[in-house]
Protein backbone atom coordinates (compact mmCIF):
# COMPACT_ATOMS: atom_id res chain seq x y z
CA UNK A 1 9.83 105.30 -35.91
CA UNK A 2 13.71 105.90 -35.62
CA UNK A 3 15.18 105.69 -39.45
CA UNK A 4 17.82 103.01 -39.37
CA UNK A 5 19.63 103.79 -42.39
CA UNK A 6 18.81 105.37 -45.70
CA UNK A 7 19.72 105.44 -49.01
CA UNK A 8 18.36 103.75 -52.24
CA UNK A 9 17.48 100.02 -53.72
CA UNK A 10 19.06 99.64 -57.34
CA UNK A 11 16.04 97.19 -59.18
CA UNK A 12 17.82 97.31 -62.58
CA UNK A 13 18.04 100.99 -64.29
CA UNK A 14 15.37 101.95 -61.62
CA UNK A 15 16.85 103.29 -57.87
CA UNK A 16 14.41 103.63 -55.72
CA UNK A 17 15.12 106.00 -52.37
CA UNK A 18 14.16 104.58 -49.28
CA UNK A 19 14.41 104.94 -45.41
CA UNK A 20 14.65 101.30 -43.27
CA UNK A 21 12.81 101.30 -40.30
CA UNK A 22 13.41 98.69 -36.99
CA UNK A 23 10.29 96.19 -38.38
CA UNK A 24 9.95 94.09 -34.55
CA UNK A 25 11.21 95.01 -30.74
CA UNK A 26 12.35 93.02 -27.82
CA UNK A 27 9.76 93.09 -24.80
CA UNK A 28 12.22 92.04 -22.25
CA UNK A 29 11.90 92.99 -19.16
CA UNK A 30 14.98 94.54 -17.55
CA UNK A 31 16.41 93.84 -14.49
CA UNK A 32 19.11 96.43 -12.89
CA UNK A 33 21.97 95.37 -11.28
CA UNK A 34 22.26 97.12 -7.61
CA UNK A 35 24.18 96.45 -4.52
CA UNK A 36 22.54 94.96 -1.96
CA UNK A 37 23.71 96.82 0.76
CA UNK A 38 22.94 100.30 -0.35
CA UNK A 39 20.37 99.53 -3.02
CA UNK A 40 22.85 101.31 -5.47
CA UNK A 41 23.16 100.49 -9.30
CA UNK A 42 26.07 98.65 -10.51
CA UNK A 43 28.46 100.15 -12.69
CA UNK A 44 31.08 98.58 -14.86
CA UNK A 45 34.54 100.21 -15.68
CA UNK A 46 36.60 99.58 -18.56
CA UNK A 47 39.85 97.66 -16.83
CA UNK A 48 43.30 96.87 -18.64
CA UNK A 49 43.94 93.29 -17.73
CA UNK A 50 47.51 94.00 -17.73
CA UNK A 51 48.29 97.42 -15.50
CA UNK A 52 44.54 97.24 -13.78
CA UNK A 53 44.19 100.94 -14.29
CA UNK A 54 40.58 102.17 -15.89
CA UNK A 55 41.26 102.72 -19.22
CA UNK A 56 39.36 106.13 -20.77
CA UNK A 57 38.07 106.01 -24.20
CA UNK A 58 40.55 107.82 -25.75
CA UNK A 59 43.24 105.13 -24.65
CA UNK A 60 41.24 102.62 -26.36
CA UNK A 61 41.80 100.71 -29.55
CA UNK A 62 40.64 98.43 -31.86
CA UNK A 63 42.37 95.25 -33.37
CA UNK A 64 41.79 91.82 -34.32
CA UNK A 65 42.84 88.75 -32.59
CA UNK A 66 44.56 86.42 -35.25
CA UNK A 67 45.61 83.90 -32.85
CA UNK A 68 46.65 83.99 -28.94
CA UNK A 69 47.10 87.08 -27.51
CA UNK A 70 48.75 87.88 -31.19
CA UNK A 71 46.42 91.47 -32.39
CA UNK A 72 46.43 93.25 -35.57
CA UNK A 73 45.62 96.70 -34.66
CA UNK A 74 42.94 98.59 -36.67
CA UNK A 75 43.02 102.54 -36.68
CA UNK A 76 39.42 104.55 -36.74
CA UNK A 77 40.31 106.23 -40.21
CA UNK A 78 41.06 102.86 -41.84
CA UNK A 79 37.59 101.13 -40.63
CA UNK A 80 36.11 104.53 -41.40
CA UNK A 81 37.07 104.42 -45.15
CA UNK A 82 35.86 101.07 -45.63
CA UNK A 83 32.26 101.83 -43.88
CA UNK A 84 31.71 104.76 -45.97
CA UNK A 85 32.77 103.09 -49.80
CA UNK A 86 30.16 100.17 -48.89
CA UNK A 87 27.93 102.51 -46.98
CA UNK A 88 27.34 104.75 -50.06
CA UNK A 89 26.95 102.00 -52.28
CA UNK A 90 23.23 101.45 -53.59
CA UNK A 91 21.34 98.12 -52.28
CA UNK A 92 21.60 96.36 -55.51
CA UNK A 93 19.22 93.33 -55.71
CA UNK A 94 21.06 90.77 -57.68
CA UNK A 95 18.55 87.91 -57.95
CA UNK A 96 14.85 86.99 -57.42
CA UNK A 97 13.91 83.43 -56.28
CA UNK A 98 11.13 81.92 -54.49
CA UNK A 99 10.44 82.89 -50.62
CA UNK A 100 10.52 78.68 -49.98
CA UNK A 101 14.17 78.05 -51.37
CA UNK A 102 15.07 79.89 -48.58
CA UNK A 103 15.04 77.72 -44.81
CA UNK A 104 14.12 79.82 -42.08
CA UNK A 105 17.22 79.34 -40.23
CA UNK A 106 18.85 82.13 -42.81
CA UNK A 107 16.76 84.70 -41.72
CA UNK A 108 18.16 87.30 -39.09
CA UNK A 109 16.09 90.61 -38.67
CA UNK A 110 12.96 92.81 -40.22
CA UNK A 111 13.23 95.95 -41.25
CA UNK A 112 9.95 98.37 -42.90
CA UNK A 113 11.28 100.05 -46.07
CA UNK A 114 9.00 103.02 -46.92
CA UNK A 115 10.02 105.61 -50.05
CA UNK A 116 11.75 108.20 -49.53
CA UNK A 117 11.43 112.04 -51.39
CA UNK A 118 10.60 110.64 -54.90
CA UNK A 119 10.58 107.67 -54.89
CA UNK A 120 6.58 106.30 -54.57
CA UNK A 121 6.28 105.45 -57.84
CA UNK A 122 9.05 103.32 -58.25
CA UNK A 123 8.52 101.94 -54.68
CA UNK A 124 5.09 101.11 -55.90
CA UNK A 125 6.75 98.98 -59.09
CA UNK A 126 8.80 96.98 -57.36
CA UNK A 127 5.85 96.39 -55.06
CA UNK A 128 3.47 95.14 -57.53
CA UNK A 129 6.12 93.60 -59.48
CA UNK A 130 7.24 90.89 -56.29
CA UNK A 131 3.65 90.47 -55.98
CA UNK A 132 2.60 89.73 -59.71
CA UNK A 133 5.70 87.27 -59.62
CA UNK A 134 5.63 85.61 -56.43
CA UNK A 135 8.85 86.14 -55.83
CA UNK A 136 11.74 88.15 -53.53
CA UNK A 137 14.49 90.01 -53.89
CA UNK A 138 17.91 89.40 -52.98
CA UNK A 139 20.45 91.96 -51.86
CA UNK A 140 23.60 93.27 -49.99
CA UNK A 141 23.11 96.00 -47.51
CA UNK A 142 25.83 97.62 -45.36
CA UNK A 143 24.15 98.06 -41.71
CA UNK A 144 26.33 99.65 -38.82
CA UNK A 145 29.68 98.58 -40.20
CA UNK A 146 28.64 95.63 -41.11
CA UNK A 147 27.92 94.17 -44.85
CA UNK A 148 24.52 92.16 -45.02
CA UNK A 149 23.00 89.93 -47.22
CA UNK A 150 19.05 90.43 -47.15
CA UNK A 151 15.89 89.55 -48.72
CA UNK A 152 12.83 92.69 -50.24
CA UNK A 153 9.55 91.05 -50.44
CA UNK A 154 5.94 92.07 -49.92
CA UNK A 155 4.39 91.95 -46.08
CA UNK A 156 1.31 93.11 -46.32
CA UNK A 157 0.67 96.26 -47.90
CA UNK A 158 4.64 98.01 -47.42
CA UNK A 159 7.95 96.46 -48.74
CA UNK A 160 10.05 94.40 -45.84
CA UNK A 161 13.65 93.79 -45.87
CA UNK A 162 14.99 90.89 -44.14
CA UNK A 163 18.59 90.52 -42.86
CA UNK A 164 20.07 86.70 -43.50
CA UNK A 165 22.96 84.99 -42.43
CA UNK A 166 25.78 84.20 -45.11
CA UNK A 167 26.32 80.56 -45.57
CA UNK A 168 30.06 80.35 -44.10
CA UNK A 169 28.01 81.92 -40.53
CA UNK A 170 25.80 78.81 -40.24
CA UNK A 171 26.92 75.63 -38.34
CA UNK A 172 27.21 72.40 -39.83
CA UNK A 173 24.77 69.93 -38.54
CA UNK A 174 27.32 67.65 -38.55
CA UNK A 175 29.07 69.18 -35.65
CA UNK A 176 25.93 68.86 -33.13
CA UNK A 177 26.96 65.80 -30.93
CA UNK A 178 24.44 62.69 -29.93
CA UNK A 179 22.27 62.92 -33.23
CA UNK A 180 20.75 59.17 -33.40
CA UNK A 181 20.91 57.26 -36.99
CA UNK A 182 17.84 56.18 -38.68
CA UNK A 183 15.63 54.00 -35.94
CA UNK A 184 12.94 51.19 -36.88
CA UNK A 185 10.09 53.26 -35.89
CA UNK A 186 7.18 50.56 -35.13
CA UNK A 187 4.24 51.47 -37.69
CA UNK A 188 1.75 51.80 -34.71
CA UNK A 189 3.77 54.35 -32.82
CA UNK A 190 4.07 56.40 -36.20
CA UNK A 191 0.53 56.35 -37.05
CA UNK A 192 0.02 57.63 -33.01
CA UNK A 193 2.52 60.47 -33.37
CA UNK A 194 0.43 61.39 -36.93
CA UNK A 195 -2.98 61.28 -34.98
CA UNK A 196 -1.72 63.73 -32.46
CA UNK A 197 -0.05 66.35 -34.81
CA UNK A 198 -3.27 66.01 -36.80
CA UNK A 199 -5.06 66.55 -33.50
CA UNK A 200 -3.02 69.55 -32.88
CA UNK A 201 -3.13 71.07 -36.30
CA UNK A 202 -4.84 74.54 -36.92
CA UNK A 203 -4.06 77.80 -38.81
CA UNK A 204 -1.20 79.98 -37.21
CA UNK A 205 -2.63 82.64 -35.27
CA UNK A 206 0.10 84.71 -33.47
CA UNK A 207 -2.35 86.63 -31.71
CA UNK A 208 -3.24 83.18 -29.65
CA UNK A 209 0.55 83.01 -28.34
CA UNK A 210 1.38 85.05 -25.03
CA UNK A 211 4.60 85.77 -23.75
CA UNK A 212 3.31 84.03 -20.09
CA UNK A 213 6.72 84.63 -17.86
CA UNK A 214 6.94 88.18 -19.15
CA UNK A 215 2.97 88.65 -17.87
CA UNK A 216 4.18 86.82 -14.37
CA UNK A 217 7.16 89.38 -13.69
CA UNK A 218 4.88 92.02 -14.56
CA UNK A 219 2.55 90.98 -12.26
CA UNK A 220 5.13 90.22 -9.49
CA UNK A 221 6.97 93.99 -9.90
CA UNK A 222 3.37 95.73 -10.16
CA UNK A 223 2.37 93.55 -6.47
CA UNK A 224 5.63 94.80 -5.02
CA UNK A 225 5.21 98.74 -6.41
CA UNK A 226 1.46 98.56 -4.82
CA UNK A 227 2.57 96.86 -1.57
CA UNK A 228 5.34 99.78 -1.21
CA UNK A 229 7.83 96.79 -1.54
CA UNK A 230 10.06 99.72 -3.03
CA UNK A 231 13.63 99.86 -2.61
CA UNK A 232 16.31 103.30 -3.66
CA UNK A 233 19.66 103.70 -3.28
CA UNK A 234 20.79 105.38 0.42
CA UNK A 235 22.34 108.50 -0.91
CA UNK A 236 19.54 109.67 -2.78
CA UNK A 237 16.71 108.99 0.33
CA UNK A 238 19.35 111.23 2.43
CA UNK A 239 19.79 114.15 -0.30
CA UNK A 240 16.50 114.72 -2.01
CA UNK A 241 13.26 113.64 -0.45
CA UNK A 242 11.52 115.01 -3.43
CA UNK A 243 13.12 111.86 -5.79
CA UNK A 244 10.91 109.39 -4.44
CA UNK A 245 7.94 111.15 -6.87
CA UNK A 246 7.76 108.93 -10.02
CA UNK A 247 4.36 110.68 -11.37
CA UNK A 248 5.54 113.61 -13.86
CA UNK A 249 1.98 115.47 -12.73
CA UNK A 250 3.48 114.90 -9.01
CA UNK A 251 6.61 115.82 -9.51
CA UNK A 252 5.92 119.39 -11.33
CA UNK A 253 3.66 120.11 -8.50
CA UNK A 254 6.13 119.30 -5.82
CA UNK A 255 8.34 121.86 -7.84
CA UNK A 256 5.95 124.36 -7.55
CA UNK A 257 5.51 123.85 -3.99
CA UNK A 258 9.01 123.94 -2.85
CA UNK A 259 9.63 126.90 -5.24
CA UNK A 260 6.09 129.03 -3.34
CA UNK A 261 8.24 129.59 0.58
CA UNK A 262 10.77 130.92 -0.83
CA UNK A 263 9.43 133.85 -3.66
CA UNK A 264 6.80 134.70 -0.43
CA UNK A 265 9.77 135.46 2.00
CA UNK A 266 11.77 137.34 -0.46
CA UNK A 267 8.60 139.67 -1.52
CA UNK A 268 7.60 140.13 1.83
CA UNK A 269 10.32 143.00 3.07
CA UNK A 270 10.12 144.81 -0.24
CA UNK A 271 6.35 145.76 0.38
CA UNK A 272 6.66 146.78 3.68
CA UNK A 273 10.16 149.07 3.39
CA UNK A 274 8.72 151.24 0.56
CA UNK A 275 5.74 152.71 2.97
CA UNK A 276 7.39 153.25 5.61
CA UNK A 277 10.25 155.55 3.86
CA UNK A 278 7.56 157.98 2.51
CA UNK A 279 5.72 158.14 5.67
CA UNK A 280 8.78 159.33 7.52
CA UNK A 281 9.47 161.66 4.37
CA UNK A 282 6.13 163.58 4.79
């Protein structure tokens, strides 16, 4: 696993080093943009809306829009300062409450926290400790420039951090249009509903819950890449016949191959001037 970030959890007096590790992964399939005349990826180019001219990276800056086309530009050493005095800061947990004061819509993303050089046995306290208590930890965190508030509690057998969302960055129900009022519900269509979620009640299983479009495209791409329904871009059919080998046993071999002409062409004359000087000699 790729270490996120690193550095230590302040639980009191006690800091405990740890590393944070990327806890789930996105399975999405995908798709490439290409051109459909040439079968050629798609490229994008940085583009000033003004002049139209590619802009290089170097010509770029950063700044934040604090109303219409008005910026307030932002220089790299002044964003830099700030990342590093939060980034060295400790991830101090600053309360514990219970796991169910906390709605679901908070959280954000998982991350594995596993000790780092010296710091098991403390890692281990805190463990027990959430678990004895029933309760989690929360915390700031500063994550790739960004300042996080976050939950440490006990999954399983390892300590898991969870990223959630400050308050001010969740929408007010009261902003999501064509909500209806309280309805007279008839009693009989009530008690219906109730029979069928009771019907359809069992114990979560995640394993029993596929991901059934990702299985169809797989199936689709793997039908087209067995029925040769293949496609590259025009330049590279013309330049390199040898690119069309997507096997890394294949494409060693067709190395080899290419490489075995011309080493027996070049060793060829050597062998056969060398005789024929010291015959003439004698």
């Amino acid at each position: 696993m790729h270490t996120v970030w690193k550095g230590g959890i302040s639980f009191g007096l006690v800091n405990i080093p740890v590393k944070l590790f990327t806890a789930t992964e996105n399975k999405d399939i995908k798709l490439r943009q290409l051109h459909k005349e040439c079968h050629t990826p798609i490229n994008y180019k940085k583009v000033c809306a003004n002049c139209g001219e590619e802009v290089a990276p170097e010509q770029i800056v950063k700044a934040y829009e604090y109303a219409k086309n008005k910026f307030i530009e932002l220089d790299d050493e002044e964003l830099e300062k700030l990342r590093k005095e939060n980034e060295e800061k400790a991830v101090e947990i600053i309360d514990f409450v219970k796991i169910e004061e906390i709605d679901p819509i908070y959280y954000e993303r998982s991350y594995f926290l596993s000790p780092d050089t010296g710091g098991a046995k403390a890692y281990s306290l805190l463990r027990k400790a959430l678990e004895e208590s029933g309760k989690i930890g929360v915390a700031k965190i500063m994550i790739r420039s960004k300042e996080q508030l976050a939950i440490v509690r006990c999954y399983e057998h390892i300590l898991l951090m969870e990223t959630i969302h400050f308050p001010d960055e969740i929408r007010q129900v009261s902003d999501v249009p064509n909500i209806p009022q309280e309805e007279n519900i008839v009693k009989k269509e009530l008690d219906t509903a109730l029979l069928l979620i009771e019907q359809l009640t069992t114990t979560f299983d995640p394993a029993a819950y596929q991901d059934e479009y990702r299985e169809q495209l797989m199936n689709l791409i793997g039908d087209k890449i067995s029925g040769e329904h293949t496609v590259q871009p025009e330049t590279t059919g013309k330049k390199d016949p040898a690119s069309n080998v997507t096997d890394l046993m294949a494409a060693l071999q067709a190395s080899i191959d290419r490489s075995k002409p011309a080493k027996a062409k070049k060793a060829a004359p050597k062998k056969r001037k060398t005789p024929a000087k010291k015959e003439k000699n004698a």
